[in-house]
Every structure is written in structure tokens, then in C-alpha cells.
PDB file of N, CA and C in Angstrom:
ATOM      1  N   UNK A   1      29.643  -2.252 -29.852  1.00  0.00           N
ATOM      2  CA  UNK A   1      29.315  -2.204 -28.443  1.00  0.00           C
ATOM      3  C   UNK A   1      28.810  -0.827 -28.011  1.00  0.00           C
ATOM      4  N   UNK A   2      29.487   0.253 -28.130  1.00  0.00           N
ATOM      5  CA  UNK A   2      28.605   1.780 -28.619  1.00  0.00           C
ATOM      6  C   UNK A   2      27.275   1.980 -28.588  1.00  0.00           C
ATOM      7  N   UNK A   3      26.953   1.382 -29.516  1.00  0.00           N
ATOM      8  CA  UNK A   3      25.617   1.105 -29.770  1.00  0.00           C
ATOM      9  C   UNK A   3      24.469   0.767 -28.865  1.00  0.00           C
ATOM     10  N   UNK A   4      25.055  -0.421 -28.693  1.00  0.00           N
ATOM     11  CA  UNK A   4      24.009  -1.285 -27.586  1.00  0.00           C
ATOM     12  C   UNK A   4      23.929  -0.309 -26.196  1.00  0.00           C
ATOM     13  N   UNK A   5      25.189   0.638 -25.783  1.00  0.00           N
ATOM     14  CA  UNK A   5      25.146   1.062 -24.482  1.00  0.00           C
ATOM     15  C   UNK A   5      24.107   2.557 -24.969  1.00  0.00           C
ATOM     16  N   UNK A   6      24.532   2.608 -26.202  1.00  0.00           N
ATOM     17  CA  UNK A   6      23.392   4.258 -26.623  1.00  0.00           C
ATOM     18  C   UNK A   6      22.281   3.437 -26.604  1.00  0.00           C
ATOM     19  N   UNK A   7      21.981   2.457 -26.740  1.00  0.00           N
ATOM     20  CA  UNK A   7      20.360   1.901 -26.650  1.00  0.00           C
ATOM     21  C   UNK A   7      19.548   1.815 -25.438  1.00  0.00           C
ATOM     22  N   UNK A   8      20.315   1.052 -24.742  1.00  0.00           N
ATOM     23  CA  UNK A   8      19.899   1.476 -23.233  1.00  0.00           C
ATOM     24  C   UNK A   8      19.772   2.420 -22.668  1.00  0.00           C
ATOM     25  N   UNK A   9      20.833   3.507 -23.109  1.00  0.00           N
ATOM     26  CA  UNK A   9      20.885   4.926 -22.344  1.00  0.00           C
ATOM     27  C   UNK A   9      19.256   5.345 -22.568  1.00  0.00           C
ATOM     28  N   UNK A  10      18.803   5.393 -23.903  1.00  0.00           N
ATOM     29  CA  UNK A  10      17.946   5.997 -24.191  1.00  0.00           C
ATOM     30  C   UNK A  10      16.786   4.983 -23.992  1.00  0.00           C
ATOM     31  N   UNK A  11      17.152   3.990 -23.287  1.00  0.00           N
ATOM     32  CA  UNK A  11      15.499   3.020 -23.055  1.00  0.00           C
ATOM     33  C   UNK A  11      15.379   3.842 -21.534  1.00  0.00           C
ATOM     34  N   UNK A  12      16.694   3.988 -20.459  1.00  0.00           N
ATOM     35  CA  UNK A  12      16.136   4.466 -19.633  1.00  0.00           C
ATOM     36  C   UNK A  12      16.210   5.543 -19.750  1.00  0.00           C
ATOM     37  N   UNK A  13      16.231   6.744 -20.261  1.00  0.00           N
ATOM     38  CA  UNK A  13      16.073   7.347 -20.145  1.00  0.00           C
ATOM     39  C   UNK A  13      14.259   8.267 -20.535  1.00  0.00           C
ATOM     40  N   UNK A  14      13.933   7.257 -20.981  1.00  0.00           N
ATOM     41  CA  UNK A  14      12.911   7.043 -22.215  1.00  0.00           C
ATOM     42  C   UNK A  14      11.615   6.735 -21.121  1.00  0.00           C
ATOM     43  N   UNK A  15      12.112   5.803 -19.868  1.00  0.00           N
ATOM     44  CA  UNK A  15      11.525   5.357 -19.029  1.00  0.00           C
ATOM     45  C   UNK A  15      11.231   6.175 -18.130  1.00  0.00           C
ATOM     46  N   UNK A  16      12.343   6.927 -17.713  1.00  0.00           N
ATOM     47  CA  UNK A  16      11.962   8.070 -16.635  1.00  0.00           C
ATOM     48  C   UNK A  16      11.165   9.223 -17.272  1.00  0.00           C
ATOM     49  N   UNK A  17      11.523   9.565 -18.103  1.00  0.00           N
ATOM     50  CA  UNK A  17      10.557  10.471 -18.792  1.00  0.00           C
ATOM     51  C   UNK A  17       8.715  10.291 -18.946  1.00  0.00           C
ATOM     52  N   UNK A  18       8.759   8.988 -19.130  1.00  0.00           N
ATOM     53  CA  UNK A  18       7.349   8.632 -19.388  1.00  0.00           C
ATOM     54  C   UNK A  18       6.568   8.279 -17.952  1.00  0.00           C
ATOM     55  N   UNK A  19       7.495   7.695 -16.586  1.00  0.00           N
ATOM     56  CA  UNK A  19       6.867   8.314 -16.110  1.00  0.00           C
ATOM     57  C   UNK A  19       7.028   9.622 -15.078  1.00  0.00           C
ATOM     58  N   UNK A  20       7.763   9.894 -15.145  1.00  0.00           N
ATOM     59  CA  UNK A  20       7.798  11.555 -14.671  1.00  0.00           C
ATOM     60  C   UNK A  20       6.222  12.543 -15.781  1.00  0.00           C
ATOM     61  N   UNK A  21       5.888  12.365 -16.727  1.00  0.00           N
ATOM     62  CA  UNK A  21       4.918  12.687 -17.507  1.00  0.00           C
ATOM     63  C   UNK A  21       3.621  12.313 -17.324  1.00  0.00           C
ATOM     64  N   UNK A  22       3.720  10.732 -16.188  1.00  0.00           N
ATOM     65  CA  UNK A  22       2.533   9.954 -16.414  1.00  0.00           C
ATOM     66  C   UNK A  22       1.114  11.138 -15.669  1.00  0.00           C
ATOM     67  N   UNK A  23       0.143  10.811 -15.360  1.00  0.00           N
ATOM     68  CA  UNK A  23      -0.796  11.757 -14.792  1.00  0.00           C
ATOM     69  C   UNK A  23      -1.122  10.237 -13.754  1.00  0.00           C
ATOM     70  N   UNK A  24      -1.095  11.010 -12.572  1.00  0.00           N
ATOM     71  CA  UNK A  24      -1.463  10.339 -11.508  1.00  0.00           C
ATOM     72  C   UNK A  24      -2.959   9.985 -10.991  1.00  0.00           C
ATOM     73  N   UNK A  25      -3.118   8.586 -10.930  1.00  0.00           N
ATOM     74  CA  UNK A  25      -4.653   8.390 -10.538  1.00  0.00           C
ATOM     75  C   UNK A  25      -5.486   9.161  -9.249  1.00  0.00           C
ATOM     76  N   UNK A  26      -6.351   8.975  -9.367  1.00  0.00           N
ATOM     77  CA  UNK A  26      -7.158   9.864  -8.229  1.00  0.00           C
ATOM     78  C   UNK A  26      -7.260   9.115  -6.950  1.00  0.00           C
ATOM     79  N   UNK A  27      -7.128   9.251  -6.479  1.00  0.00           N
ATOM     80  CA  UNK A  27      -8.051   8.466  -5.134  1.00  0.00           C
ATOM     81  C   UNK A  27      -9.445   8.080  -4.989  1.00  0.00           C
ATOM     82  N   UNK A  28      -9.855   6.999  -4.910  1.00  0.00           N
ATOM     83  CA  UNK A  28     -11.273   6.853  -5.375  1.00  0.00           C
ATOM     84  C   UNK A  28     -11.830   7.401  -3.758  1.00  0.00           C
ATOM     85  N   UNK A  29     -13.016   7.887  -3.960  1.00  0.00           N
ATOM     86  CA  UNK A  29     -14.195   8.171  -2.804  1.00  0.00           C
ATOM     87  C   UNK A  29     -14.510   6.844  -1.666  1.00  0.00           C
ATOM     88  N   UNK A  30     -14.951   6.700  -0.389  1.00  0.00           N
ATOM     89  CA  UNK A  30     -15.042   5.620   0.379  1.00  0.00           C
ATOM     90  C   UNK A  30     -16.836   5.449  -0.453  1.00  0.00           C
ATOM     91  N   UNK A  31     -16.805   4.282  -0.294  1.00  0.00           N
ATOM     92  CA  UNK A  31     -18.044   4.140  -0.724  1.00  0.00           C
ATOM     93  C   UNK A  31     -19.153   4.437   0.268  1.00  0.00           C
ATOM     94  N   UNK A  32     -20.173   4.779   0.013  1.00  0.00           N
ATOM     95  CA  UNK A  32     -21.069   5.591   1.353  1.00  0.00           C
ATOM     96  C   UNK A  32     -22.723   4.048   1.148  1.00  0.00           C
ATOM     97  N   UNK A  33     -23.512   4.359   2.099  1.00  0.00           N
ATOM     98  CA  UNK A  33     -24.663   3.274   1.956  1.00  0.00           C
ATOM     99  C   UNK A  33     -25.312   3.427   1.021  1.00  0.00           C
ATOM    100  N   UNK A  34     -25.222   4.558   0.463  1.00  0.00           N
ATOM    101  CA  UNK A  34     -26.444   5.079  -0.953  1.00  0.00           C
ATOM    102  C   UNK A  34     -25.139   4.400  -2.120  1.00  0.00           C
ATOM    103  N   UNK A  35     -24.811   3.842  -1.899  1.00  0.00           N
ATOM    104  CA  UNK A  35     -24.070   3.287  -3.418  1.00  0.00           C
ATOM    105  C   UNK A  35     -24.386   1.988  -3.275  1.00  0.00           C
ATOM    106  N   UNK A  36     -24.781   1.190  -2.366  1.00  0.00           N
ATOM    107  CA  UNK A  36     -25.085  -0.167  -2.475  1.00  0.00           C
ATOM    108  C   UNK A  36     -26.886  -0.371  -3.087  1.00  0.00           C
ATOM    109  N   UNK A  37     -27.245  -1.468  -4.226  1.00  0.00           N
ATOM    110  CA  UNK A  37     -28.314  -1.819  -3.907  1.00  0.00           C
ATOM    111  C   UNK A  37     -29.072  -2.843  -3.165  1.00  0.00           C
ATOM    112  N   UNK A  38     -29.621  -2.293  -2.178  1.00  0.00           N
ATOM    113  CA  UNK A  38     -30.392  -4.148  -1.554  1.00  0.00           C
ATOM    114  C   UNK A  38     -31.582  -4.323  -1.740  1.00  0.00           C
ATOM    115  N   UNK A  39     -32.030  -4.941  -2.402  1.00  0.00           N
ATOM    116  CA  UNK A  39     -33.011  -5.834  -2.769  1.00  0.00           C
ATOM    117  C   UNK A  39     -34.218  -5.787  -1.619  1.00  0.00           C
ATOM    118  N   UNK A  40     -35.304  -4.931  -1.362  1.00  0.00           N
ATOM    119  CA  UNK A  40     -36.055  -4.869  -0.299  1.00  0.00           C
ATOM    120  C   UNK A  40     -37.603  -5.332  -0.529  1.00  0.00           C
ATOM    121  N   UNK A  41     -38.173  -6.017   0.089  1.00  0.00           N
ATOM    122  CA  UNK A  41     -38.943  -6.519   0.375  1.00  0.00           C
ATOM    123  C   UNK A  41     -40.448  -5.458   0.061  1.00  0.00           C
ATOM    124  N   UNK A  42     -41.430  -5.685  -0.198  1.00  0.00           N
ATOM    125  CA  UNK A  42     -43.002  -5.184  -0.658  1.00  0.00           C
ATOM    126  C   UNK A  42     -43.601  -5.512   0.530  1.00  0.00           C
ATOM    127  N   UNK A  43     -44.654  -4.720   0.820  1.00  0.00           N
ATOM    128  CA  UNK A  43     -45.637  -5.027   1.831  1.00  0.00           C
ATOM    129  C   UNK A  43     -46.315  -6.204   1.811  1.00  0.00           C
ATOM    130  N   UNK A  44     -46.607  -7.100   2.834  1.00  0.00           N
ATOM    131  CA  UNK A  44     -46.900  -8.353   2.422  1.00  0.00           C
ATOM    132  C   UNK A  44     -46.517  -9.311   2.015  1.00  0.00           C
ATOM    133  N   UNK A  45     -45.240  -8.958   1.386  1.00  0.00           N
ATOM    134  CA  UNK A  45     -44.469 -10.258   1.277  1.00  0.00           C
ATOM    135  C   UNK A  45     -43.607 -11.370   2.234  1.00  0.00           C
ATOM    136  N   UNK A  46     -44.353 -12.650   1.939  1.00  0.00           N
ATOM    137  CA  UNK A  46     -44.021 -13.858   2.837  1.00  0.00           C
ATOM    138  C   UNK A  46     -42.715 -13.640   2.830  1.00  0.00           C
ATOM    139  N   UNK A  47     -42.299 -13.730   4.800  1.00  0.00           N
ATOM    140  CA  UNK A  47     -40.798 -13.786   4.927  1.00  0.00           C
ATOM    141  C   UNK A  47     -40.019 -15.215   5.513  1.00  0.00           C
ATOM    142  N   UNK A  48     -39.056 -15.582   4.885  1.00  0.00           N
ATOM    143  CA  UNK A  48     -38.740 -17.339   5.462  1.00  0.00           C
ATOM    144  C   UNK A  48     -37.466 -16.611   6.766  1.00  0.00           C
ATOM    145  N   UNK A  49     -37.729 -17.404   7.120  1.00  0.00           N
ATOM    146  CA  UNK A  49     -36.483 -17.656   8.675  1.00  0.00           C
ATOM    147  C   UNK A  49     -35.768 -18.007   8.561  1.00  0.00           C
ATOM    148  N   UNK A  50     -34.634 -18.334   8.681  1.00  0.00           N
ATOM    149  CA  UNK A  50     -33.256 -19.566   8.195  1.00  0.00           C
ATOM    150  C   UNK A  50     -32.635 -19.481   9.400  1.00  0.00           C
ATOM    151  N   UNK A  51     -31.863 -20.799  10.356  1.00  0.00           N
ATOM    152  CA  UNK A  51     -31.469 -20.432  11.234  1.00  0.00           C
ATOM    153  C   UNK A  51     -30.240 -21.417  10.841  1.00  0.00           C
ATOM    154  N   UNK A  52     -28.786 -20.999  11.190  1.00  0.00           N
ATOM    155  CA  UNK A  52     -28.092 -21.571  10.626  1.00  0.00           C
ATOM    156  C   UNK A  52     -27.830 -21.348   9.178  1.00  0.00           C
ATOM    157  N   UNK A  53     -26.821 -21.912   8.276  1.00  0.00           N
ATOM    158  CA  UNK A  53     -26.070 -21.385   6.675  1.00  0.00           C
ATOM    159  C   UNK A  53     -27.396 -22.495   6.025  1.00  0.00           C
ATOM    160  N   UNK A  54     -27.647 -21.643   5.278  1.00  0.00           N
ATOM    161  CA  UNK A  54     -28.635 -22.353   4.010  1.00  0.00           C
ATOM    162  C   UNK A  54     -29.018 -20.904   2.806  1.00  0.00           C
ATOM    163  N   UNK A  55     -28.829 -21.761   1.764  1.00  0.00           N
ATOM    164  CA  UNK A  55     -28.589 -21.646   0.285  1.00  0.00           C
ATOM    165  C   UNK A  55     -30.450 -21.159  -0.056  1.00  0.00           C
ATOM    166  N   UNK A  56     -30.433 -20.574  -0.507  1.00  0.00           N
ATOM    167  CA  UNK A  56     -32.262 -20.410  -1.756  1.00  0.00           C
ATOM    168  C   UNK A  56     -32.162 -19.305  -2.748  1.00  0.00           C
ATOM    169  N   UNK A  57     -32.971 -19.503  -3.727  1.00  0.00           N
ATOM    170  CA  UNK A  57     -33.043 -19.141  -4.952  1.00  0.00           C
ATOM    171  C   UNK A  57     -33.736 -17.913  -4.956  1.00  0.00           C
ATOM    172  N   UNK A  58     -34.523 -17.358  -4.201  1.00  0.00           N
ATOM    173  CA  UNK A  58     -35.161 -16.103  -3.808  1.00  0.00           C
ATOM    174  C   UNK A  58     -34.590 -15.854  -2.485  1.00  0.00           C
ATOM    175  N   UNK A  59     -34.207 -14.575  -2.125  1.00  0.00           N
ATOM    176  CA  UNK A  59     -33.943 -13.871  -1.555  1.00  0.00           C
ATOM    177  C   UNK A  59     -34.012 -12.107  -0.961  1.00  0.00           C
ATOM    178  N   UNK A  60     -34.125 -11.948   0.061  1.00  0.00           N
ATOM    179  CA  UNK A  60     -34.427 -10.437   0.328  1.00  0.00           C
ATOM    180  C   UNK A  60     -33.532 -10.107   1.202  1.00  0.00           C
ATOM    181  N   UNK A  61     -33.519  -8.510   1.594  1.00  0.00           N
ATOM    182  CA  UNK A  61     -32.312  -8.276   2.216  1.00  0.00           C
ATOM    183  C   UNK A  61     -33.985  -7.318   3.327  1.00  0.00           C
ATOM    184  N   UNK A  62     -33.936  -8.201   4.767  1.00  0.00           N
ATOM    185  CA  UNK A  62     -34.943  -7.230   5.600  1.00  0.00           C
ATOM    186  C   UNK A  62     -34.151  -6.028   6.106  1.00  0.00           C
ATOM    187  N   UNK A  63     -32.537  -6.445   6.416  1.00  0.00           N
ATOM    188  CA  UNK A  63     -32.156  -5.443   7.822  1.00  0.00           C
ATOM    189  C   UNK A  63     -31.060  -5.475   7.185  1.00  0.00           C
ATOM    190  N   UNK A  64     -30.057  -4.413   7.302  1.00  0.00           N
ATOM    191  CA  UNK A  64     -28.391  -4.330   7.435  1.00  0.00           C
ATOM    192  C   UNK A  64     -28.043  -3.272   8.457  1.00  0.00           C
ATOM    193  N   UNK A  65     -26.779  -3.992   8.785  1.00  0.00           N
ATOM    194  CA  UNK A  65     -26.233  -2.873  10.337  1.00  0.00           C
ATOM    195  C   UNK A  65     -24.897  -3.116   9.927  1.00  0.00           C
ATOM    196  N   UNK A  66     -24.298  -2.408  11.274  1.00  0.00           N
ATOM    197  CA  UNK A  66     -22.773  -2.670  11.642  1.00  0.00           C
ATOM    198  C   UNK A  66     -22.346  -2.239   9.927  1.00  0.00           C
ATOM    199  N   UNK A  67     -22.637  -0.819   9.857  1.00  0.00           N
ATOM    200  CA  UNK A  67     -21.633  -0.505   8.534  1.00  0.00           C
ATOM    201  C   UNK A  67     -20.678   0.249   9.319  1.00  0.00           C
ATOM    202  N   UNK A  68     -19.456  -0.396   9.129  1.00  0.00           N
ATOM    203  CA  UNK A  68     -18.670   0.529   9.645  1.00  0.00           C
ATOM    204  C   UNK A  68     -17.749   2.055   8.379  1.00  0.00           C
ATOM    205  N   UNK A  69     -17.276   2.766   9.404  1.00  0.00           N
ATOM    206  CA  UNK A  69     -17.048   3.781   8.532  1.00  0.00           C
ATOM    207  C   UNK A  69     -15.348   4.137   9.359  1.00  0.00           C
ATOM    208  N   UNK A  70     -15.172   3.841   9.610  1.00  0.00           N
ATOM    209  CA  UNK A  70     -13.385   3.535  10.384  1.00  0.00           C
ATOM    210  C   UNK A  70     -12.749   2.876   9.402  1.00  0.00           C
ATOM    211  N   UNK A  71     -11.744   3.225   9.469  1.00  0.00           N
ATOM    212  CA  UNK A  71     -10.390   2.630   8.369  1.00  0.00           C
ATOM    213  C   UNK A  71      -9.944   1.261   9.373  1.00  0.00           C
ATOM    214  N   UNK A  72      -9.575   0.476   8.224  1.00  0.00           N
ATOM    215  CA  UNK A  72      -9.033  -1.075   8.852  1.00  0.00           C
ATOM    216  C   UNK A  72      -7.775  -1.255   9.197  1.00  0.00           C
ATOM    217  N   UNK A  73      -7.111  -1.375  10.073  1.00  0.00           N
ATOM    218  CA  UNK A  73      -5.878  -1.136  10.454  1.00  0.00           C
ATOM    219  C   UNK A  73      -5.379  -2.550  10.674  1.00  0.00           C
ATOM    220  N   UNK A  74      -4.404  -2.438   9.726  1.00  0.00           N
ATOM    221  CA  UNK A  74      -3.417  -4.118   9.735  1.00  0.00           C
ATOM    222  C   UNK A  74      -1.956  -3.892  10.339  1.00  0.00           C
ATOM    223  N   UNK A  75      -1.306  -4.601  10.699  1.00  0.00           N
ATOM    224  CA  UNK A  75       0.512  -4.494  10.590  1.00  0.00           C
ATOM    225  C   UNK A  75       1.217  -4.893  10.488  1.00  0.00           C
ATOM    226  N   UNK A  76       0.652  -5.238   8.726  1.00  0.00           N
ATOM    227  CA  UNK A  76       1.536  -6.094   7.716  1.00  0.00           C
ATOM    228  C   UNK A  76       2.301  -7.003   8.475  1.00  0.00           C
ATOM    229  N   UNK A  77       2.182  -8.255   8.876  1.00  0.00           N
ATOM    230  CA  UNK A  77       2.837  -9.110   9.469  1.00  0.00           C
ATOM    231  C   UNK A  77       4.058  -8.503  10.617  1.00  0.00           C
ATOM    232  N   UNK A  78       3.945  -7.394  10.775  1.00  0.00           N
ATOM    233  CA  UNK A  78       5.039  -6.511  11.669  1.00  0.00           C
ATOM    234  C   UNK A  78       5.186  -7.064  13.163  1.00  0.00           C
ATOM    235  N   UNK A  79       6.291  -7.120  13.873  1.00  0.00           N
ATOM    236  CA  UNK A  79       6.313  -7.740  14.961  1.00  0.00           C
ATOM    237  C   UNK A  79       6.307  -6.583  15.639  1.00  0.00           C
TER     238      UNK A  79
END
């Protein structure tokens, strides 16, 4: 029985060590508009209309707005 309790001692102990040692991740960067690619349109090229949700196999991106740059604020189901 000795044994088994020196085994554990040293699993946790084994545990805190590794991570007390670990190296901590970075914080990644917010992503900015120059990291996205959109797909933009050539001079002259025929543009379709869609009014309402519909699906097609070619696609262009004419316009994007409303990027926001504010943090999203939730509260976790908090009353």
C-alpha cells in the first residue's frame, strides 16, 4: 500500500511541475480588414442582383461595411 500512495505522490507532483514549467500561449492579434480576402470584381464585369436568400456558383463580393472593431459583450447567462 506504500507504494501505490508513493505513486501518486509523485504523479501529482509530476503534474504541478509540468505545468508550473508549461510556457504560456500568446494572445493572438484582433484580426484587422487587410487579413481578409474578398474576391473583387474587374471592370466590366456583369453584376446579378439577388433580392432575397439565393444560392449561385459564381460569386463576387461588390461592398462590405459595418466591420465592427468593439469587443462583444455577453453575461454568460448572468441574471
Amino acid at each position: 500500500m506504500p507504494t501505490v500512495l508513493y505513486y501518486v505522490a509523485v504523479l501529482i507532483v509530476s503534474y504541478f511541475v509540468g505545468q508550473a514549467m508549461a510556457t504560456k500561449p500568446k494572445k493572438p492579434k484582433p484580426a484587422a480588414i487587410e487579413d481578409f480576402e474578398f474576391p473583387q470584381y474587374d471592370e466590366g464585369t456583369p453584376q446579378c442582383v439577388f433580392w432575397g436568400d439565393c444560392w449561385t456558383e459564381d460569386w463576387m463580393v461588390l461592398d462590405y461595411g459595418n466591420y465592427r472593431t468593439t469587443k462583444v459583450k455577453s453575461k454568460s447567462g448572468k441574471k
